[in-house]
Protein backbone atom coordinates (compact mmCIF):
# COMPACT_ATOMS: atom_id res chain seq x y z
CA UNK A 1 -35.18 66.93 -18.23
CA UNK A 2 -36.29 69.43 -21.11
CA UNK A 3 -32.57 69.69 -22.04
CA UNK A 4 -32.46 65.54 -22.71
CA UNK A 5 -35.28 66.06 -24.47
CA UNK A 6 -34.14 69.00 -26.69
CA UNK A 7 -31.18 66.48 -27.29
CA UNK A 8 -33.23 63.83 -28.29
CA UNK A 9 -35.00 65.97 -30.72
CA UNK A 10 -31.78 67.68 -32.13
CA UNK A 11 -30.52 64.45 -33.05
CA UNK A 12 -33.85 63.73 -35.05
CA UNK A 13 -34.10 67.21 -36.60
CA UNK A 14 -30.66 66.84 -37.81
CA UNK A 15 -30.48 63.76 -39.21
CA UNK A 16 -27.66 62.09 -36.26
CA UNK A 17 -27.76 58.84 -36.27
CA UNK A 18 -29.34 56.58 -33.07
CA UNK A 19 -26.13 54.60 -32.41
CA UNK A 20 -24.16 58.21 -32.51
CA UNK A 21 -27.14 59.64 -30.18
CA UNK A 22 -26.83 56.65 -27.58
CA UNK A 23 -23.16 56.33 -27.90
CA UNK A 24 -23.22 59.81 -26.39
CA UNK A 25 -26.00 59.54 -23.80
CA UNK A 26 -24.11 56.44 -22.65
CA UNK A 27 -21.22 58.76 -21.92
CA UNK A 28 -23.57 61.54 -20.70
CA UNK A 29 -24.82 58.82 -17.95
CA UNK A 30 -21.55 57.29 -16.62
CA UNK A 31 -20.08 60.72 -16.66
CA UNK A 32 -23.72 61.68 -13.94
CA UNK A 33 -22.98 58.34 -12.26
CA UNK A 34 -19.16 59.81 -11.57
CA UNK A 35 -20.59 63.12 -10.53
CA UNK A 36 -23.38 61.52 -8.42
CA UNK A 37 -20.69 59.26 -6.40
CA UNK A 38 -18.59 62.08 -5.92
CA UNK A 39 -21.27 64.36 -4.54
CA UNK A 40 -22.25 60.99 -1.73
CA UNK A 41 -18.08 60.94 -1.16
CA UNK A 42 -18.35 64.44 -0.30
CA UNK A 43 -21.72 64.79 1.72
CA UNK A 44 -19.92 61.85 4.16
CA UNK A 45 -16.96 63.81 3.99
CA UNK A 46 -18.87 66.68 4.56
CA UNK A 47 -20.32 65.12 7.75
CA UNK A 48 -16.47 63.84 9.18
CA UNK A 49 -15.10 66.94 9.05
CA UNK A 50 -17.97 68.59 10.06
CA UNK A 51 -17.65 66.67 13.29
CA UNK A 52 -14.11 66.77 13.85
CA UNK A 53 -14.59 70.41 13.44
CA UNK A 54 -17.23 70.74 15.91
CA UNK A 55 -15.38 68.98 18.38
CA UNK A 56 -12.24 70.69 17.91
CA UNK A 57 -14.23 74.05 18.99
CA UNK A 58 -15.46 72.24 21.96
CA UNK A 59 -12.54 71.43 23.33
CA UNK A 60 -10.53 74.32 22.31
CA UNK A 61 -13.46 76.90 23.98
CA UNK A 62 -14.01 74.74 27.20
CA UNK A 63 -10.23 74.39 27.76
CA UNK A 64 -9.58 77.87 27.04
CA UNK A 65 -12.53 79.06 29.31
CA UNK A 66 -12.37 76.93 32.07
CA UNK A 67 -8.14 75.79 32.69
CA UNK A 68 -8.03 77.81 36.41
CA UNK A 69 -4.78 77.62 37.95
CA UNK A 70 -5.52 75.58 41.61
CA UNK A 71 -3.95 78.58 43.36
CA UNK A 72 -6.79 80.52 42.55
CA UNK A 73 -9.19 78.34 43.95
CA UNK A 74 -10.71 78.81 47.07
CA UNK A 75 -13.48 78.24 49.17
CA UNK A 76 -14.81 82.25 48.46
CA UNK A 77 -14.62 82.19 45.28
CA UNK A 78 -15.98 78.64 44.33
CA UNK A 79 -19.93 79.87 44.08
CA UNK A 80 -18.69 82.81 41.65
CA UNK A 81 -16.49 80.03 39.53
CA UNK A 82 -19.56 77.95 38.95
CA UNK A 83 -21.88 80.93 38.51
CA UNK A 84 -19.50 82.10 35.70
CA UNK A 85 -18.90 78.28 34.54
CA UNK A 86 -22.56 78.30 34.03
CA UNK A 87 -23.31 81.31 31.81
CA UNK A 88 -20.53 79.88 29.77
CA UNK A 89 -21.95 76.47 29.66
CA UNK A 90 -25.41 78.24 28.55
CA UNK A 91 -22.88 80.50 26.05
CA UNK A 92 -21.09 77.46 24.59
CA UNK A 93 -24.47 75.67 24.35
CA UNK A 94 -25.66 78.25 22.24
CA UNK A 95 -22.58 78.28 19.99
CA UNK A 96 -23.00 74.35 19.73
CA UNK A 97 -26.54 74.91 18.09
CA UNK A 98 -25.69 77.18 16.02
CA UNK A 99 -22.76 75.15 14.61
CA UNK A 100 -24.63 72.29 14.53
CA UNK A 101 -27.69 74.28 12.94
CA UNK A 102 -24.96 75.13 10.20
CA UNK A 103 -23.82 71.88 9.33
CA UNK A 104 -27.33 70.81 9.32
CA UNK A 105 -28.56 73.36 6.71
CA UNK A 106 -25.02 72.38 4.93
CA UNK A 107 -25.66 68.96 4.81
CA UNK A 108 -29.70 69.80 3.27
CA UNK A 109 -28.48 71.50 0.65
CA UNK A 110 -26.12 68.54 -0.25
CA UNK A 111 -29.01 66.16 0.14
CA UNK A 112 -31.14 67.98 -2.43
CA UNK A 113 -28.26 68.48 -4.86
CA UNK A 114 -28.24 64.45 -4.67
CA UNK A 115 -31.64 64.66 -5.15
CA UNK A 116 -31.23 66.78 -8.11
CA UNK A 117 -28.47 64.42 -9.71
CA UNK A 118 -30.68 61.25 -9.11
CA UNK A 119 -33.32 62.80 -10.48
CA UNK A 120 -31.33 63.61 -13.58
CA UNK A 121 -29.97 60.11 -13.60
CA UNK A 122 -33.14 58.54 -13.68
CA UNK A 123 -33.73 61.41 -16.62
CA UNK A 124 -31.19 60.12 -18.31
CA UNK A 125 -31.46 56.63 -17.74
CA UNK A 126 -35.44 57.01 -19.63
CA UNK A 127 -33.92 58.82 -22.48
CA UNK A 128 -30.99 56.30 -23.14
CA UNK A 129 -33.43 53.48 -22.83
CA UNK A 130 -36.07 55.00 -24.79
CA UNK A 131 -33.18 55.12 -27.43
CA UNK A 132 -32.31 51.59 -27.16
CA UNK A 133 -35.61 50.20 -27.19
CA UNK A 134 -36.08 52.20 -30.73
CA UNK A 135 -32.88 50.89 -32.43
CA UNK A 136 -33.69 47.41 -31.36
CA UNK A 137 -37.26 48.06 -33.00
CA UNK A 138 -35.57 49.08 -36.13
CA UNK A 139 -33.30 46.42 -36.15
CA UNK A 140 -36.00 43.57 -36.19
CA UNK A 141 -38.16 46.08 -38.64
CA UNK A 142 -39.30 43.55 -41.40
CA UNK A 143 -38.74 44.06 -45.02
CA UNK A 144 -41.50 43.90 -47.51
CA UNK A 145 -41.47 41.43 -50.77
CA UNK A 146 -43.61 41.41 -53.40
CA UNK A 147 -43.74 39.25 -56.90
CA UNK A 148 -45.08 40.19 -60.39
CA UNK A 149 -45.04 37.77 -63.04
CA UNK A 150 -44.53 39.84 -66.05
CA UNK A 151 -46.25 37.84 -69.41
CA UNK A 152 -44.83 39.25 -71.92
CA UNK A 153 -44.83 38.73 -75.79
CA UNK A 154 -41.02 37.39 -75.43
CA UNK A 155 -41.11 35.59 -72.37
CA UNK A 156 -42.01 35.40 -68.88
CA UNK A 157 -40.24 37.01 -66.07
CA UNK A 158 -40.44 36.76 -62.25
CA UNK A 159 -39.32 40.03 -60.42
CA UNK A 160 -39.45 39.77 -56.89
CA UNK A 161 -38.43 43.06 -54.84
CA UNK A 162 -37.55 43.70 -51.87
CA UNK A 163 -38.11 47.21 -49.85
CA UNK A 164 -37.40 48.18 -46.57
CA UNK A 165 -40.25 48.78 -43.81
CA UNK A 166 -41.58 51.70 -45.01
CA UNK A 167 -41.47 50.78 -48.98
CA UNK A 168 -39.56 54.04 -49.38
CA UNK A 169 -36.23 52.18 -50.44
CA UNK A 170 -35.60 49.58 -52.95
CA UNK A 171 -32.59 47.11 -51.40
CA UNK A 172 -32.88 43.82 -54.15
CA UNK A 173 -34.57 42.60 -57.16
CA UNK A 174 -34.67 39.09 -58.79
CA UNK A 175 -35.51 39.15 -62.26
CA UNK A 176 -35.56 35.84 -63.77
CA UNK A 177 -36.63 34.82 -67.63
CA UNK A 178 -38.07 32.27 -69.21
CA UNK A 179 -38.42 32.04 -73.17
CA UNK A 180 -40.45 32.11 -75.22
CA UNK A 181 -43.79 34.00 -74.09
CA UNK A 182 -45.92 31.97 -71.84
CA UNK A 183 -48.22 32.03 -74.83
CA UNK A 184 -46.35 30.10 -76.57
CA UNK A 185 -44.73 27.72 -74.17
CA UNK A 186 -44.94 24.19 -74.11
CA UNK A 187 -45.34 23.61 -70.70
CA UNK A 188 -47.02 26.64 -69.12
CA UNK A 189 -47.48 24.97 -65.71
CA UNK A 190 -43.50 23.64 -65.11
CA UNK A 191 -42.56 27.79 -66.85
CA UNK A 192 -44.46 28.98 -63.33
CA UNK A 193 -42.89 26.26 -61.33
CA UNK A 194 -39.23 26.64 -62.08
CA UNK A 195 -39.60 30.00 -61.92
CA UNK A 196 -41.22 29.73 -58.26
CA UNK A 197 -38.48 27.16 -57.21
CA UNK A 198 -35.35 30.20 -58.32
CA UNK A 199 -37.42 32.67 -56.18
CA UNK A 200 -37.57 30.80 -52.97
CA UNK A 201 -33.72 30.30 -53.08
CA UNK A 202 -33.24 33.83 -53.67
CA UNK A 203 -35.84 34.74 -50.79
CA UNK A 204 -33.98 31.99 -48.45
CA UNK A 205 -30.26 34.03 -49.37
CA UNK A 206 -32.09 37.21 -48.44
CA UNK A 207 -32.98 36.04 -44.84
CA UNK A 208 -37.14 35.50 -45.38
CA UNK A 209 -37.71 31.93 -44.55
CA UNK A 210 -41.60 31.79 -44.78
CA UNK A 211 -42.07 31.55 -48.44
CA UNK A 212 -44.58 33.67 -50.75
CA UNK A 213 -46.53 35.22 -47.80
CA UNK A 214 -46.19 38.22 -49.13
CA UNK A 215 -48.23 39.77 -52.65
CA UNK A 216 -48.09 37.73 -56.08
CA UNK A 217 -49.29 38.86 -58.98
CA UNK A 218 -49.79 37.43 -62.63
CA UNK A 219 -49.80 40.34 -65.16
CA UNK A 220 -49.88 39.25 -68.94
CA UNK A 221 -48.86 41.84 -71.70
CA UNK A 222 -49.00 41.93 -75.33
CA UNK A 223 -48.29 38.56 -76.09
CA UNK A 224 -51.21 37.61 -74.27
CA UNK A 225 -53.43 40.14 -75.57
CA UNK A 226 -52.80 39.18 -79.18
CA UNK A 227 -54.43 35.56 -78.74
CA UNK A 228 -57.54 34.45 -78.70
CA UNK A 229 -60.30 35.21 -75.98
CA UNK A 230 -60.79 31.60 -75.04
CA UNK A 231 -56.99 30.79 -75.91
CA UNK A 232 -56.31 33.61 -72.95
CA UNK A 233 -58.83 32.88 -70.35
CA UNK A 234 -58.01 29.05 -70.61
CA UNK A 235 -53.78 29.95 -69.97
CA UNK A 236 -54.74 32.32 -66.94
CA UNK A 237 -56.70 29.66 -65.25
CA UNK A 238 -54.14 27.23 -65.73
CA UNK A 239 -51.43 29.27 -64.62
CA UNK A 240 -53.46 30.60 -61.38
CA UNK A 241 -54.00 26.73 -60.22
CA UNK A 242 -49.92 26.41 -60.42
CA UNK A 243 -49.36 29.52 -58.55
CA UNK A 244 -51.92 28.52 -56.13
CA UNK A 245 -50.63 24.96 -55.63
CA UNK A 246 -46.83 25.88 -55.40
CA UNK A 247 -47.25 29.33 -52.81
CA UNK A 248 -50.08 27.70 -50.86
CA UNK A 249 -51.68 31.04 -51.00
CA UNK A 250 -55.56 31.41 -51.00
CA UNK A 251 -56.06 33.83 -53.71
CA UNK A 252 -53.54 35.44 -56.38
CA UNK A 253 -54.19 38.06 -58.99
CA UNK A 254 -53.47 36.48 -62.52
CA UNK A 255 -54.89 38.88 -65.18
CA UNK A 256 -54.26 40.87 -68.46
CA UNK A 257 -53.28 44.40 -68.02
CA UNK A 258 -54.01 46.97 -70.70
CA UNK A 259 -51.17 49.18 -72.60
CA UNK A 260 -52.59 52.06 -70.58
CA UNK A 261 -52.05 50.60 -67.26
CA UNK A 262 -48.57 48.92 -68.38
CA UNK A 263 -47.18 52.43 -69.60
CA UNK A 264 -48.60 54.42 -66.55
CA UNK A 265 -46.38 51.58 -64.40
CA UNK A 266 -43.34 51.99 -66.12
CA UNK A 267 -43.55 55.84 -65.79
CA UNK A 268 -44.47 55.35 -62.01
CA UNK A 269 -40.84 53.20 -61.58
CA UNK A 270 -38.85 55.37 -63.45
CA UNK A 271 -39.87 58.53 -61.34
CA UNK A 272 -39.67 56.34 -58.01
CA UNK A 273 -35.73 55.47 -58.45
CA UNK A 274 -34.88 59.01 -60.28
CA UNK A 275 -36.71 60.85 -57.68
CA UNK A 276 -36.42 63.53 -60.77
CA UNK A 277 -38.10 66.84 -60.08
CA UNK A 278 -38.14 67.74 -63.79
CA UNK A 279 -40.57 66.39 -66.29
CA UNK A 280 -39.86 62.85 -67.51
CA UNK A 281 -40.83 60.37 -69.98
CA UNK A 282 -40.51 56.89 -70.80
CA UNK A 283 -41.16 54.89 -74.22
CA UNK A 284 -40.87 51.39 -74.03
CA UNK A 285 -40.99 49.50 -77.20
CA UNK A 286 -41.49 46.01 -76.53
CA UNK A 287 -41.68 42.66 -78.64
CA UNK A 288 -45.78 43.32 -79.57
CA UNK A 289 -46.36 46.35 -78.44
CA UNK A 290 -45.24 50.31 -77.16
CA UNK A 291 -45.79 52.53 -74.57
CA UNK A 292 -45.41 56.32 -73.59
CA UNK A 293 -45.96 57.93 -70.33
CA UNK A 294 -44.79 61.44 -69.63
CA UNK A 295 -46.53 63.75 -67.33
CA UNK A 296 -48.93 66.19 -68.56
CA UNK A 297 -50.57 69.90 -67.73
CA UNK A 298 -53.96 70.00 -66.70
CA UNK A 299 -55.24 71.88 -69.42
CA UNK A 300 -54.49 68.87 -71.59
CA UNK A 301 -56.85 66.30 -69.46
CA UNK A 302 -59.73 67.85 -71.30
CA UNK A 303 -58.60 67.25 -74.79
CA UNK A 304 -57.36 63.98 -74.02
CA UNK A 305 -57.87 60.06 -73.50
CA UNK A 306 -55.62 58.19 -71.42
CA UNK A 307 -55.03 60.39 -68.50
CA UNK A 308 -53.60 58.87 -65.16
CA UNK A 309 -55.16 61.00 -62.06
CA UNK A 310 -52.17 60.83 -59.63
CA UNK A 311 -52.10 62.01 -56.02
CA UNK A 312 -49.36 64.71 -56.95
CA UNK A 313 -49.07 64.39 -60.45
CA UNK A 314 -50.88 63.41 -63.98
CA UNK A 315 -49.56 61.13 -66.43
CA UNK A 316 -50.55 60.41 -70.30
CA UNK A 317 -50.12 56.87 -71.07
CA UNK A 318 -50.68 55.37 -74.69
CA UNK A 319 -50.35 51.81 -75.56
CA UNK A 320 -49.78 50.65 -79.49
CA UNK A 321 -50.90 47.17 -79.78
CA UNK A 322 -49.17 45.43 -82.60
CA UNK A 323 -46.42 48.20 -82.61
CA UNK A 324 -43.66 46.77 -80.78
CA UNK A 325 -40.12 45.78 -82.96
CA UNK A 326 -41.46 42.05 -83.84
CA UNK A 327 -45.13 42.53 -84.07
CA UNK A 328 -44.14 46.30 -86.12
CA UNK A 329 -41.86 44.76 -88.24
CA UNK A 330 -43.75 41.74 -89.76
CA UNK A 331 -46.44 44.65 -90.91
CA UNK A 332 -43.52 46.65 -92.55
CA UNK A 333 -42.44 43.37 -94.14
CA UNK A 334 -45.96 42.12 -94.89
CA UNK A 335 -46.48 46.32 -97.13
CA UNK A 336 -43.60 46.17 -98.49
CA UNK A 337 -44.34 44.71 -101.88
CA UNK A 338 -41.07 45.89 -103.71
CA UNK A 339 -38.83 44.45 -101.19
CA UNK A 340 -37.32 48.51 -100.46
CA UNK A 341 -36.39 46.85 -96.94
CA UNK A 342 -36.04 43.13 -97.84
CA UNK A 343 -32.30 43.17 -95.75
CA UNK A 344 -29.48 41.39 -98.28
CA UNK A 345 -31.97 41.74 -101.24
CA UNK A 346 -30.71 43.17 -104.64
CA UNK A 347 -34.00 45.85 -104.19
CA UNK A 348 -32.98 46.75 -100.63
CA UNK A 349 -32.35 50.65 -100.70
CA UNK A 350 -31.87 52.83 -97.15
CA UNK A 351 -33.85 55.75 -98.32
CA UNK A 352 -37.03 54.08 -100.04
CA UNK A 353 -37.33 51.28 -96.80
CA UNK A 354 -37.10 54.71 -94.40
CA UNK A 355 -39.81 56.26 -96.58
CA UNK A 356 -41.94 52.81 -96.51
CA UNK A 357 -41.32 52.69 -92.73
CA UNK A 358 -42.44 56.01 -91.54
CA UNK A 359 -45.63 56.19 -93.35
CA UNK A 360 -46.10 52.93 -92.00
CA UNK A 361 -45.75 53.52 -88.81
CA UNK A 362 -47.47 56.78 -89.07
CA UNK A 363 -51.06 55.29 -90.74
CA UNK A 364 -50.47 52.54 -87.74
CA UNK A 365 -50.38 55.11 -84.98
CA UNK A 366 -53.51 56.95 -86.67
CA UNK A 367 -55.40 54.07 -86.48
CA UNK A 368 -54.82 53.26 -82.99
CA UNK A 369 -55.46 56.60 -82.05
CA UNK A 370 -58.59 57.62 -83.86
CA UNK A 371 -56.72 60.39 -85.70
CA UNK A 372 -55.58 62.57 -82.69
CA UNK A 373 -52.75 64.05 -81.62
CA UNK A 374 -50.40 61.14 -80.32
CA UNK A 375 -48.74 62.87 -77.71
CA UNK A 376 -49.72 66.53 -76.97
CA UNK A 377 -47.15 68.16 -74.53
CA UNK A 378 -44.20 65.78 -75.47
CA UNK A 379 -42.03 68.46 -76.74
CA UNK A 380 -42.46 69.87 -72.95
CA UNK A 381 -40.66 66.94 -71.47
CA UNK A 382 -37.62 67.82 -70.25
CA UNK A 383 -36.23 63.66 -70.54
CA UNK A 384 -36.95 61.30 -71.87
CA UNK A 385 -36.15 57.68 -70.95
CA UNK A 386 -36.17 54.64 -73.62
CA UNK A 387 -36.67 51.08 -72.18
CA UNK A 388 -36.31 47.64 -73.88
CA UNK A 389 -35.77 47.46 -77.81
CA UNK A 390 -34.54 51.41 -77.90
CA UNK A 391 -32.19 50.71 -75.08
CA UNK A 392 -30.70 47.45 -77.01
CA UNK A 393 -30.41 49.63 -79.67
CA UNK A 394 -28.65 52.60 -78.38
CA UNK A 395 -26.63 50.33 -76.93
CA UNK A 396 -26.15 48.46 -80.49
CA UNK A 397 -24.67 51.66 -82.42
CA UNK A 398 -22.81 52.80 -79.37
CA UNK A 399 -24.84 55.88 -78.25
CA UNK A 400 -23.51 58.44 -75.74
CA UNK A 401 -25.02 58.21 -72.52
CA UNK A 402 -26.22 62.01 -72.86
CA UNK A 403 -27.38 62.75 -76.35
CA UNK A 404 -30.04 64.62 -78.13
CA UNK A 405 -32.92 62.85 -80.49
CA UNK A 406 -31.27 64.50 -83.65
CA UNK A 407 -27.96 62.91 -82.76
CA UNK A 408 -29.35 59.37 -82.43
CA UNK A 409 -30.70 60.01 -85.75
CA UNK A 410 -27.79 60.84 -87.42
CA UNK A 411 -25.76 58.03 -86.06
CA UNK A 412 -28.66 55.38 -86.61
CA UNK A 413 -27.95 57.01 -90.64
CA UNK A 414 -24.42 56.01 -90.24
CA UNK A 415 -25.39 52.52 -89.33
CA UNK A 416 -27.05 51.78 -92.10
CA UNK A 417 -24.61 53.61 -94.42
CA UNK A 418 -21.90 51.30 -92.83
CA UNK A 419 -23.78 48.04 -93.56
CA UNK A 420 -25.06 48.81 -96.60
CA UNK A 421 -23.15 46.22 -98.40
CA UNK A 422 -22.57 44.17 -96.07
CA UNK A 423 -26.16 43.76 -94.09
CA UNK A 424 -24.82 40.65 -92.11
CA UNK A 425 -21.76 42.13 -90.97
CA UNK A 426 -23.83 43.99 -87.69
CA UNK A 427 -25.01 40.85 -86.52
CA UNK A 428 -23.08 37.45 -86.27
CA UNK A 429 -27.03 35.97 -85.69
CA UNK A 430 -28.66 37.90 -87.94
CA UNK A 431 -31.16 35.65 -90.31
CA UNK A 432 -31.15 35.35 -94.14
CA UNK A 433 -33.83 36.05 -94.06
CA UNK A 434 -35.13 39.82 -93.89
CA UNK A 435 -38.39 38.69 -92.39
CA UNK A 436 -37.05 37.94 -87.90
CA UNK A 437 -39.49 35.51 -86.33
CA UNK A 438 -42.52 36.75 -84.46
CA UNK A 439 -41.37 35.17 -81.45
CA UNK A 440 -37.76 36.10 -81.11
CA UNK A 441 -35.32 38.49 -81.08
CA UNK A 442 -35.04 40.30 -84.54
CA UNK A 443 -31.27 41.21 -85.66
CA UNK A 444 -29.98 44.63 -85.05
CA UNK A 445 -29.78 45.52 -88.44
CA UNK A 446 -30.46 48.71 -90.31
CA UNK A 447 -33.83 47.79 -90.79
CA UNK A 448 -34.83 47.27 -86.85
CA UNK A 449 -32.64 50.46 -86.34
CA UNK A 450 -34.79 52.41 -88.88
CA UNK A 451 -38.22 51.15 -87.40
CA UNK A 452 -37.01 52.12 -83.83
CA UNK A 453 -36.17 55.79 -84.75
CA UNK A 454 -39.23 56.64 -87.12
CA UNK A 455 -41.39 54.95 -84.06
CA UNK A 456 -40.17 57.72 -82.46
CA UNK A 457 -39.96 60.56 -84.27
CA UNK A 458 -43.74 59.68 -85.47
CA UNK A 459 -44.37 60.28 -81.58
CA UNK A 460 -43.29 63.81 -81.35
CA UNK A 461 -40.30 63.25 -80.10
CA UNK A 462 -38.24 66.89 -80.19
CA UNK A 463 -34.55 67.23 -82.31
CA UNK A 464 -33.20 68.50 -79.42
CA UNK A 465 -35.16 66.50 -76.84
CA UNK A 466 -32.58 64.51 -74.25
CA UNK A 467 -32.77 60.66 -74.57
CA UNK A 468 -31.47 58.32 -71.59
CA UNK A 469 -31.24 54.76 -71.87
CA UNK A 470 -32.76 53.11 -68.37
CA UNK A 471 -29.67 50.94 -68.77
CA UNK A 472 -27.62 53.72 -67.23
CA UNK A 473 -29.58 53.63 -64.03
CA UNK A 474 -27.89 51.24 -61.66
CA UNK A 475 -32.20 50.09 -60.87
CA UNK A 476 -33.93 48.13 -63.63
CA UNK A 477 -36.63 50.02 -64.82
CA UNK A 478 -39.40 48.21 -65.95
CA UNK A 479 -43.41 48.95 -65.63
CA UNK A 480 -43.35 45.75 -62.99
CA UNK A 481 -41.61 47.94 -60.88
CA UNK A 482 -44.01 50.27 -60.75
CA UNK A 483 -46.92 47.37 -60.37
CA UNK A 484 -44.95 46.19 -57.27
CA UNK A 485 -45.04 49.67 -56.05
CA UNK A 486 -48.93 49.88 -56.10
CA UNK A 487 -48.70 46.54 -54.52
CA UNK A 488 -46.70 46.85 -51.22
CA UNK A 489 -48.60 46.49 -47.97
């Protein structure tokens, strides 16, 4: 029994999978089955022979003791025959026992080796079924779902994920969009609903029949944090009734996360699917506003604001409201009185708008920071990731998936060199204007290209620091992953 046992837990401790481990008990059983008939076969066999044996003595002793020829017979000697016939008979009696007592103790120790073998096979019989019973409990092991309604400046999005059991594995994601921002949306209430009708089909294709019964959130970013108090509390209650209504559910989160929370999120995803041991980072640069996250030392939590308190590990998150490409850019227009980055203007000039850009940027990020350092311990970060705008971008000018910072920089130089006389030419959709739209998309011109690198470099970010774009990662990596993470039940 121990030995089953020390099977069962060598197949745990190294990793063999159940059906291997009950594909060989199975054959481990039939093959004691087989064994245990044989062993009955041969106790009755045991038992005929045994018999035939014992009578074969018999007969061979009494005929060999007792065939007297008639001639020697006679009326004298007949007392002394039987007298002699009867020590025999006591003699052969004796040697019957003792054969008998043979085959006896023969035949116990056949009966307890059966014993033995039953046992086993009842053993064995526990063990197989104690394996069955656990791979039919893993095979009707439910998955866990959970929704977050990302609000962002640009548009909403529905992600629904789906983990296994455990919420150790990530094995689908939905991400649907809607544009523009909720915020700015026409129709807030039939935004919610169409995107509540595509999740249900992709729930239904993905075997979970019983609708939202699972967590739903309603997390608004920057494009919701740039409006009006009244303006915001107004939407969320509208868009919490729809929710309500369409998922039948009794209660639903539908709120405004901070920068700090949305950066500390988007670090949280990115080191769930890299499962990095390393230091990482992530900058997101959104439509209206930026994060960073990257892990920190403790001897920076005293010196600094924003600290995540993990179980295992802390995290520095800082949110720049008004700082992502759109929102940044109209502020770089709005300064830029001589038109230095006016894009297709006679005054347009590379070197003056990168100038006008950086300091900028750099009296933005004082402000929002009170004058500290932005990111102390950046340069320690072994990674770091870029999300969103950056990734477009990198992707734009046709970055190397493994590059340095100083690289980047030299080929977002290029760029603009390139296009210089031309400023349309990068973009079949760029505007005529210099000035994109709040609410959309700006044109991967030099000008966004510019803003995105001098956002970072004002961070801190090293020359010979290694940039990744998220793209690369075959998971989308976004900050409602990490939400959905803290959500799972």
């Amino acid at each position: 029994m121990g030995r089953l046992f020390g099977f069962s837990m060598f197949c745990f401790n190294y990793s063999i999978s159940i059906h291997a481990c009950i594909y060989f008990m199975q054959v481990l059983l039939l093959l004691s089955i087989f064994t245990y008939a044989h062993a009955h076969d041969y106790k009755e066999g045991a038992e005929s022979k045994s018999n035939i044996l014992q009578q074969a003595q018999d007969v061979t002793k009494i005929t060999e003791h007792i065939d007297i020829h008639p001639s020697a017979i006679n009326q004298e000697g007949s007392n002394k025959i039987r007298e002699e016939n009867s020590l025999k008979q006591v003699e052969y009696s004796k040697i019957i026992d003792r054969n008998i007592n043979y085959a006896l103790s023969t035949l116990t120790r056949q009966e307890k080796e059966i014993s033995r073998i039953r046992k086993a096979l009842l053993s064995i019989s526990k063990v197989v079924g104690s394996f069955m019973q656990e791979n039919e409990r893993q095979s009707v092991e439910k998955d866990k779902f959970v929704a977050v309604f990302d609000g962002g400046s640009t548009g909403t999005r529905l992600n629904i994920y789906q983990f296994n059991e455990k919420g150790l594995a990530l094995k689908s994601h939905l991400f649907k969009n809607i544009s523009p921002g909720i915020h700015l949306s026409q129709n807030p209430e039939e935004d919610i609903k169409s995107l509540l009708s595509f999740g249900k089909t992709y729930l239904e294709k993905h075997g979970h029949t019983t609708g939202y019964d699972f967590p739903v959130v309603f997390n608004g970013t920057a494009g919701l944090r740039l409006i009006s108090e009244s303006a915001r509390n107004s939407l969320l209650e509208r868009i919490k009734k729809t929710i309500l209504s369409e998922t039948e559910k009794k209660e639903v989160e539908v709120r405004v996360i901070d920068g700090k929370e949305e950066g500390f999120y988007a670090w949280a995803a990115l080191a769930f699917v890299t499962q990095l041991k390393e230091k990482i980072g992530i900058i997101d640069l959104g439509g209206g506003s930026a994060q960073i996250s990257f892990e920190v030392d403790k001897d920076t939590q005293s010196i600094q604001e924003g600290i995540v308190h993990g179980k295992n590990k802390d995290v520095l998150s800082r949110s720049f409201l008004g700082m992502g490409l759109v929102a940044g850019l109209n502020q770089i227009h709005e300064m830029d009185t001589k038109n230095y980055c006016k894009w297709g203007s006679p005054t347009f000039d590379v070197s003056k708008c990168k100038g006008h850009i950086k300091s900028t940027i750099s009296t933005m990020i004082q402000t929002t920071t009170h004058g500290k350092e932005v990111a102390p311990g950046l340069s320690q970060i072994n990674t770091i990731f870029v999300s969103s705008f950056i990734a477009e971008m990198l992707h734009m000018i046709k970055t190397p998936s493994t590059a340095q910072f100083k690289d980047i920089k030299e080929i977002a130089t290029s760029v603009c060199k390139n296009s210089i006389n031309s400023p349309n030419k990068t973009s079949p959709h760029a505007s005529s204007s210099s000035n994109p739209s709040p609410h959309t998309t700006p044109a991967p011109d030099c000008v966004s290209v510019l803003y995105t690198v001098m956002f970072m470099e004002n961070l801190g970010v090293g020359l010979f620091t290694p940039i990744k774009n998220v793209s690369t990662i075959p998971t989308d990596i976004s900050w409602s992953l990490g939400r959905a993470l803290s959500l799972i039940e």
